[in-house]
Protein backbone atom coordinates (compact mmCIF):
# COMPACT_ATOMS: atom_id res chain seq x y z
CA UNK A 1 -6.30 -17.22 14.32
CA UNK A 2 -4.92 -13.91 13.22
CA UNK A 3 -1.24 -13.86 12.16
CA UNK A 4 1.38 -11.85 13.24
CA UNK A 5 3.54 -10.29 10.73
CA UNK A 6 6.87 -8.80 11.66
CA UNK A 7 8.52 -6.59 8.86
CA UNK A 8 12.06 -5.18 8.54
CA UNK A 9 13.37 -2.40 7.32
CA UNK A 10 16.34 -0.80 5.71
CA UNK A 11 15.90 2.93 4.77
CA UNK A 12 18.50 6.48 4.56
CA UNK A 13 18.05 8.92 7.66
CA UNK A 14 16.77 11.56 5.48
CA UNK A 15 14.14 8.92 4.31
CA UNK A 16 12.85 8.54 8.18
CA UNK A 17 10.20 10.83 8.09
CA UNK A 18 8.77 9.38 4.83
CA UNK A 19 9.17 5.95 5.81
CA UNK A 20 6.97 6.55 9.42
CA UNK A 21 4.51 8.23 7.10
CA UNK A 22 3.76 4.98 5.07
CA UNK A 23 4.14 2.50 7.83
CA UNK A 24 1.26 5.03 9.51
CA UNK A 25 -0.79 4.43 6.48
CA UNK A 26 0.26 0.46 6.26
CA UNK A 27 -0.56 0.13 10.21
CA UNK A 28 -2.00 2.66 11.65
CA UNK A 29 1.01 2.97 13.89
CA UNK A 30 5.02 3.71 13.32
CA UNK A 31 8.04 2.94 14.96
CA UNK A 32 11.49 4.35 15.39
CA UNK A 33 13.08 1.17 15.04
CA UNK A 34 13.65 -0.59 11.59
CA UNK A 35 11.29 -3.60 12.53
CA UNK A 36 7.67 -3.36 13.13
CA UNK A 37 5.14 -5.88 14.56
CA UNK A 38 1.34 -5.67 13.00
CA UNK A 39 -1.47 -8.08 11.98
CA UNK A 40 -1.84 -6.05 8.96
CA UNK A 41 -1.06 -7.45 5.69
CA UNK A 42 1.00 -5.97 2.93
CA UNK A 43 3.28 -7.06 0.43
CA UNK A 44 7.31 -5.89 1.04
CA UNK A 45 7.91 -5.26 -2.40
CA UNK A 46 5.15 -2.13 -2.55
CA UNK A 47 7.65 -0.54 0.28
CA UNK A 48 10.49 1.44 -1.17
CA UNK A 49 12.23 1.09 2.36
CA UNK A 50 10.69 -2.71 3.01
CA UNK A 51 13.29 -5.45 3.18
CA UNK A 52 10.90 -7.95 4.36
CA UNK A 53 8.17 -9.88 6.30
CA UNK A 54 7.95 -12.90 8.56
CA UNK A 55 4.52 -14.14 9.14
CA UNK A 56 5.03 -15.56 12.79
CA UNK A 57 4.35 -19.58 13.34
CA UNK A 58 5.95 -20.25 16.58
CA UNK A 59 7.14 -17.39 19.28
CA UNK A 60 9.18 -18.16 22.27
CA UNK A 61 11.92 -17.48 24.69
CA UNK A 62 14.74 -19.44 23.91
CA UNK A 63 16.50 -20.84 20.74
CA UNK A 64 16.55 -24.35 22.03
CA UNK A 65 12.58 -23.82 22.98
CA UNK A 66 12.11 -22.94 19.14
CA UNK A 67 14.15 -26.16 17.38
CA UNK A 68 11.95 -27.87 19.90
CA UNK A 69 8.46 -26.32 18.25
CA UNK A 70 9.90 -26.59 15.27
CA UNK A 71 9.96 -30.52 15.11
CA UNK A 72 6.12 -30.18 14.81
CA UNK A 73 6.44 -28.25 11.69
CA UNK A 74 5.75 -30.43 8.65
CA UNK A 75 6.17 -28.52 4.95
CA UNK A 76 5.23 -29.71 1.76
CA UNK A 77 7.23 -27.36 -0.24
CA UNK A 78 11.16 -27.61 -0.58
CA UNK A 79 12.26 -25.00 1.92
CA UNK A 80 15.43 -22.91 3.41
CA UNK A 81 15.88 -21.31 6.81
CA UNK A 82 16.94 -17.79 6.62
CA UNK A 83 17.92 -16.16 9.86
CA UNK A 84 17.24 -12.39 9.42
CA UNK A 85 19.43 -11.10 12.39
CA UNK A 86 22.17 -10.01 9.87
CA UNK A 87 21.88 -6.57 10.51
CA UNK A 88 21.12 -5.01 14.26
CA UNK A 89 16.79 -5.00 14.45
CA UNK A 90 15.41 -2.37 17.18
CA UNK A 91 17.65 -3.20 20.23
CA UNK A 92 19.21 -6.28 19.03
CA UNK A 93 22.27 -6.61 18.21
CA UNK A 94 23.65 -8.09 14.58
CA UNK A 95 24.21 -12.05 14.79
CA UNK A 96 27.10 -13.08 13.35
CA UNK A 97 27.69 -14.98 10.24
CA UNK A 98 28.70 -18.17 11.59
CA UNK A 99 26.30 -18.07 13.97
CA UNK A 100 23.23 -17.25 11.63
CA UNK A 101 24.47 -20.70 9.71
CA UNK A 102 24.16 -22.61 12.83
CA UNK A 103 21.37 -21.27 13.81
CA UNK A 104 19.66 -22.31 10.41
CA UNK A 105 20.80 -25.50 11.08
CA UNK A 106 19.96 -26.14 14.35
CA UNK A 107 16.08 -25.29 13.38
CA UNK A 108 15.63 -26.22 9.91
CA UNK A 109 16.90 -29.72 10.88
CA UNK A 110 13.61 -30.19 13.22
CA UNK A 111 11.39 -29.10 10.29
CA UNK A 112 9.40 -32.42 8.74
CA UNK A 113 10.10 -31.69 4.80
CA UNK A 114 12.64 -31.46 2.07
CA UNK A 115 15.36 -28.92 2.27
CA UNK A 116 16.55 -26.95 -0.68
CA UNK A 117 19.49 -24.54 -0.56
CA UNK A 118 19.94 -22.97 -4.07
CA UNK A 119 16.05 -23.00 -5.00
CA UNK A 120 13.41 -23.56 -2.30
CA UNK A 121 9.96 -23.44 -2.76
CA UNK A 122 9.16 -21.31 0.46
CA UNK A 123 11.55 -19.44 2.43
CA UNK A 124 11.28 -20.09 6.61
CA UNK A 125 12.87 -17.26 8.33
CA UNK A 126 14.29 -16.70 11.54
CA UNK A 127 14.73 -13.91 13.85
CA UNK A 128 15.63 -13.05 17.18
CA UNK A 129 14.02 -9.55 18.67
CA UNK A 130 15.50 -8.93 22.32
CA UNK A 131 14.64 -12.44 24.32
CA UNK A 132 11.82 -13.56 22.17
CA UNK A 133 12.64 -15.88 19.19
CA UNK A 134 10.47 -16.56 16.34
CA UNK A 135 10.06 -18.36 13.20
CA UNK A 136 7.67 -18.56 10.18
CA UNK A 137 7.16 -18.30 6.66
CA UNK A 138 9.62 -15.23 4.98
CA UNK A 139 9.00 -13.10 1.99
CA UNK A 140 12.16 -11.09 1.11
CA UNK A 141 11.30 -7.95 -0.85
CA UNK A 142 11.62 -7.61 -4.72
CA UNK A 143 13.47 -4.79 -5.83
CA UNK A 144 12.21 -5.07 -9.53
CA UNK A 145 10.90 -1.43 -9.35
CA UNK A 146 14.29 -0.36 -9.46
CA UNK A 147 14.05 -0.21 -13.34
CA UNK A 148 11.58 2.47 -13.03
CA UNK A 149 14.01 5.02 -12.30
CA UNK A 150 15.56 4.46 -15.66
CA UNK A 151 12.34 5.99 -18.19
CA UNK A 152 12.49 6.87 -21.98
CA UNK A 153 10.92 9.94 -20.98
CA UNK A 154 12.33 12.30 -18.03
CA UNK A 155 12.65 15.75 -16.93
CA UNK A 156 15.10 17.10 -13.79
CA UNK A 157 11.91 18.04 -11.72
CA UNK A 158 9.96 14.93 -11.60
CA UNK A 159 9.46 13.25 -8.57
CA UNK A 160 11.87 10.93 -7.67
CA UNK A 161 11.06 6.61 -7.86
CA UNK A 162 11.17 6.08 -4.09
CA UNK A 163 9.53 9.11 -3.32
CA UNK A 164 6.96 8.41 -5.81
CA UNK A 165 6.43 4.76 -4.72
CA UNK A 166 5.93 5.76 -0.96
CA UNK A 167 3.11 8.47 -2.01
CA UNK A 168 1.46 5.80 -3.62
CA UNK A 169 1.10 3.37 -0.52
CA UNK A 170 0.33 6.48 1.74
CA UNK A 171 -2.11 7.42 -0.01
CA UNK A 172 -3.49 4.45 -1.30
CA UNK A 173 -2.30 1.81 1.61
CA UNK A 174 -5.03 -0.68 0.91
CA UNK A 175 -6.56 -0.49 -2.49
CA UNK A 176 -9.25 -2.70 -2.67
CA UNK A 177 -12.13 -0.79 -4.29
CA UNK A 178 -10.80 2.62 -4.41
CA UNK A 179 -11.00 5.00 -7.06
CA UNK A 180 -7.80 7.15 -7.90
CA UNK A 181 -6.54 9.92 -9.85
CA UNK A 182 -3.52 11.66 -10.65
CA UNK A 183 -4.87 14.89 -12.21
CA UNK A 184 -1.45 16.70 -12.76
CA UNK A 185 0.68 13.62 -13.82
CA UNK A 186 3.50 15.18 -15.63
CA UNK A 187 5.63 12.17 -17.09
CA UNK A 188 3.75 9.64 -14.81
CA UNK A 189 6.15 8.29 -11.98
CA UNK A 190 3.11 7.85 -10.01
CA UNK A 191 1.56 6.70 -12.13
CA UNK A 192 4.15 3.92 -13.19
CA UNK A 193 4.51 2.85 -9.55
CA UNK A 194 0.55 2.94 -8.82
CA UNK A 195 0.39 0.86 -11.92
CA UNK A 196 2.70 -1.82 -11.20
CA UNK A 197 1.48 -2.60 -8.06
CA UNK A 198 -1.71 -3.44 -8.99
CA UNK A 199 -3.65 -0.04 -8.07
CA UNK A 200 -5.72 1.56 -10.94
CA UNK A 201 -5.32 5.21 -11.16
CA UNK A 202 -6.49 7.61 -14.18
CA UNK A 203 -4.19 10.21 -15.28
CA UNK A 204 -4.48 13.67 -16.39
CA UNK A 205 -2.38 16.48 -17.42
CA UNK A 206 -2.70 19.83 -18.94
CA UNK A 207 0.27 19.39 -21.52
CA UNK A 208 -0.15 16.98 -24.31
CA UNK A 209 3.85 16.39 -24.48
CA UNK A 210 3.99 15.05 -21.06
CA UNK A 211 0.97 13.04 -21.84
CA UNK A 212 2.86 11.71 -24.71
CA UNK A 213 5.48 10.94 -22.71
CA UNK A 214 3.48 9.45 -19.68
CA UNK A 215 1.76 7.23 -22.09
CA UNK A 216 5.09 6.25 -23.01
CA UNK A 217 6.88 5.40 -19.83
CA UNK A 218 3.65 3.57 -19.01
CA UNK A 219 3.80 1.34 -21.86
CA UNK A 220 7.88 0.67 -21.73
CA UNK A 221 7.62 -1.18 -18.24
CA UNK A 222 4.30 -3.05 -20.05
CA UNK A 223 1.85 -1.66 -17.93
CA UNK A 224 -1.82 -0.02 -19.01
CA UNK A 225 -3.02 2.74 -17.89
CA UNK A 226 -5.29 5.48 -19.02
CA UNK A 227 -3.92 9.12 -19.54
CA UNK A 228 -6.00 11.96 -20.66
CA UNK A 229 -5.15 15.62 -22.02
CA UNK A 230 -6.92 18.56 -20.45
CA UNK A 231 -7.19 21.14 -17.01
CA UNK A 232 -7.95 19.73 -13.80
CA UNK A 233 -11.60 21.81 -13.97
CA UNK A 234 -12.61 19.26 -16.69
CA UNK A 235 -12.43 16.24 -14.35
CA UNK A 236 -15.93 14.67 -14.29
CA UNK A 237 -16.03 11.84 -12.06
CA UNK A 238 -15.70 11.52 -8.36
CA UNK A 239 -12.69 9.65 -6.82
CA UNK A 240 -11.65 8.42 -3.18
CA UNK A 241 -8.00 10.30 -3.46
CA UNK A 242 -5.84 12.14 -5.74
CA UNK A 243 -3.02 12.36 -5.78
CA UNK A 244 -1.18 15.59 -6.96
CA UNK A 245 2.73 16.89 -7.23
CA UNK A 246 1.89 20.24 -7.20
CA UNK A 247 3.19 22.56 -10.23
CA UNK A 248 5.36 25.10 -8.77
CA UNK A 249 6.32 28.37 -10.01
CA UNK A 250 10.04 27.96 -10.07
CA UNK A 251 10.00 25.84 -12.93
CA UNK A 252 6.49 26.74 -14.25
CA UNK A 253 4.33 29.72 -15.25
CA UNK A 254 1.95 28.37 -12.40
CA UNK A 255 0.94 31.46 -10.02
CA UNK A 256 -0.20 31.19 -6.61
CA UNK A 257 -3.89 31.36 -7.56
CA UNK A 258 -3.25 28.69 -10.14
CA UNK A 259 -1.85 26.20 -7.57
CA UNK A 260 -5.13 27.35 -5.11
CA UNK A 261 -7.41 26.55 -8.18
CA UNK A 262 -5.89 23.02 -8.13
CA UNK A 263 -6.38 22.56 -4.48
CA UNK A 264 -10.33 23.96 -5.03
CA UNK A 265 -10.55 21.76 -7.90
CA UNK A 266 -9.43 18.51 -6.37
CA UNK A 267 -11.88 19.08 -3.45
CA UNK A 268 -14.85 19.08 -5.83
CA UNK A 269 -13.49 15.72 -7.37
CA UNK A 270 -12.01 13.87 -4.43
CA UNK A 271 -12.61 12.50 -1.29
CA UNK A 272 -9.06 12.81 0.19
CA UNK A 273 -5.86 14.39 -1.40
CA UNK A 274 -2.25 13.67 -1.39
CA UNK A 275 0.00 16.47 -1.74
CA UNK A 276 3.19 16.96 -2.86
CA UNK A 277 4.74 20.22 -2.77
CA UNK A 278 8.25 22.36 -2.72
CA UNK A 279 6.84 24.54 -0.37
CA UNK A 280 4.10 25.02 2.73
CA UNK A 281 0.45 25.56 0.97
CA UNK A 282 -1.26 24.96 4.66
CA UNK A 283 -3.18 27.92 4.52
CA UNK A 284 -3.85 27.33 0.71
CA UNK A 285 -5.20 23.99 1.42
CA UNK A 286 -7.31 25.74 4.50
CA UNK A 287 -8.91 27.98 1.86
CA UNK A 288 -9.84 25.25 -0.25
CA UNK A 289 -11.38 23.34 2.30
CA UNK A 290 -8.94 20.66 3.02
CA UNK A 291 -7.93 18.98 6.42
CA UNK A 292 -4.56 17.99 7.08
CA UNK A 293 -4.54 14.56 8.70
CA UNK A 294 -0.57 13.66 8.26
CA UNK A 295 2.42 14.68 7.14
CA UNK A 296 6.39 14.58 6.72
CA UNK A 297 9.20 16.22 5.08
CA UNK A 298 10.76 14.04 2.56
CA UNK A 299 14.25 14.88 2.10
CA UNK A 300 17.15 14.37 -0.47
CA UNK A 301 20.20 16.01 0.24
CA UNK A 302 19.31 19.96 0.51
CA UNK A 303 16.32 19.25 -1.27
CA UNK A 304 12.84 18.51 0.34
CA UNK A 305 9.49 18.15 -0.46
CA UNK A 306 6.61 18.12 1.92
CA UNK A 307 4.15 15.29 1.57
CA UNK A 308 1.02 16.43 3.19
CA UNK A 309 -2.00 13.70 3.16
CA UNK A 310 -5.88 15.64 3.72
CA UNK A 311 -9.24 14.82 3.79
């Protein structure tokens, strides 16, 4: 039988946009709401915005119907119930604290196996989504990524962590066999959070001092990764996506027909293209033969950067 996964979600209002954008590349599908239904399978801790996923067992209409179901469940792993209706999910309203504890009681006493409260072996979660109840198997996101935004080797333009983190599951949602490439990689915060999630990318940049320093930021969080030194035009092989933060020309010499060579470039090389850039380049991106499948406006304060996926 297919599962159904439920995820939650906790992310900023200006990070709304962004966040629709990857669950569209996660599921195919996105949501107003902070909760999302799919059969889709990803891991919570690749989401920046993520908090995390319940993998349904038993679905019904009642909490006394679930403790019911639940006295058929038989674990072999220490476990804890977690009920996840500590914040308001969609439509439904926050449960409170008192209640979530008897809740957790009330099912995780009808569960055949050996509870655990301080370290359990598998987390069983809880939730309650309008008049439908459900329980199964949690995984709570992992916010190790966090130390990424602290690198030996910065500069006040690159992109930030989150941002970078969410360009890497839109454009790479399901990485199994792809080829990608960051050929403008500046200090590598795409490359650090393609990296540690398990997604091989190649890296590239013009200037050998942010290729020193990519290589560097790479090898601090003890990841591997290859970086090379030289122009976009000198990329060889042929990839499924690249993804680029394009140079712009208020902190670079880059002119317009610099930033169009990129875009003609990266069409010889690559399949699809990610772009990141301080301005609109839609009719740049027309000339070099790209299609625009998706997009958002990823904001931060008065700053914003459009995120514009192509094929």
């Amino acid at each position: 039988m297919t599962t159904k996964f439920i995820y939650t979600y906790i992310r900023h209002r200006d990070e709304q946009e962004l966040c629709r954008m990857e669950m569209r590349s996660f599921f195919g599908k996105d949501v107003q709401d902070n909760v999302i239904q799919s059969e889709v399978t990803v891991n919570p801790s690749r989401s920046p915005f993520m908090q995390a996923r319940l993998a349904v067992w038993i679905q019904t209409d009642s909490l006394d119907s679930l403790a019911q179901q639940a006295a058929v469940l038989e674990v072999e792993k220490s476990f804890k119930t977690v009920c996840l209706n500590d914040m308001e999910l969609a439509n439904t309203a926050k449960i409170g604290h008192a209640k979530r504890r008897e809740i957790e009681r009330k099912v995780g006493l009808q569960i055949i196996g050996e509870p655990e409260l301080d370290y359990p072996e598998l987390l069983i979660g809880i939730m309650q989504l309008e008049d439908q109840w459900y329980v199964g198997e949690l995984v709570e996101s992992s916010s190790d990524w966090h130390v990424h935004q602290q690198k030996p080797h910065m500069y006040s333009t690159a992109l930030g962590t989150r941002l970078a983190r969410a360009a890497v599951n839109i454009a790479v949602p399901h990485p199994e066999g792809i080829r990608v490439i960051d050929p403008c990689c500046g200090i590598g915060t795409v490359l650090v959070e393609a990296l540690s999630m398990g997604i091989p990318i190649e890296g590239r940049d013009i200037n050998p001092l942010v290729v020193y320093g990519s290589r560097k930021n790479i090898a601090h969080f003890g990841l591997q990764g290859n970086v090379e030194i030289g122009p976009i035009a000198e990329v060889k092989e042929q990839y499924d996506i690249a993804i680029i933060d394009m140079p712009y020309n208020l902190f670079t010499h880059i002119t317009a027909e610099g930033q169009l060579a990129i875009l003609k470039e990266a069409r010889r090389f690559a399949k699809s293209c990610l772009i990141l850039t301080i301005e609109n380049m839609d009719n740049m991106l027309t000339e070099a033969g790209w299609d625009i499948i998706d997009r958002c406006l990823a904001r931060k304060g008065t700053f914003s950067r459009e995120v514009v996926l192509c094929t």
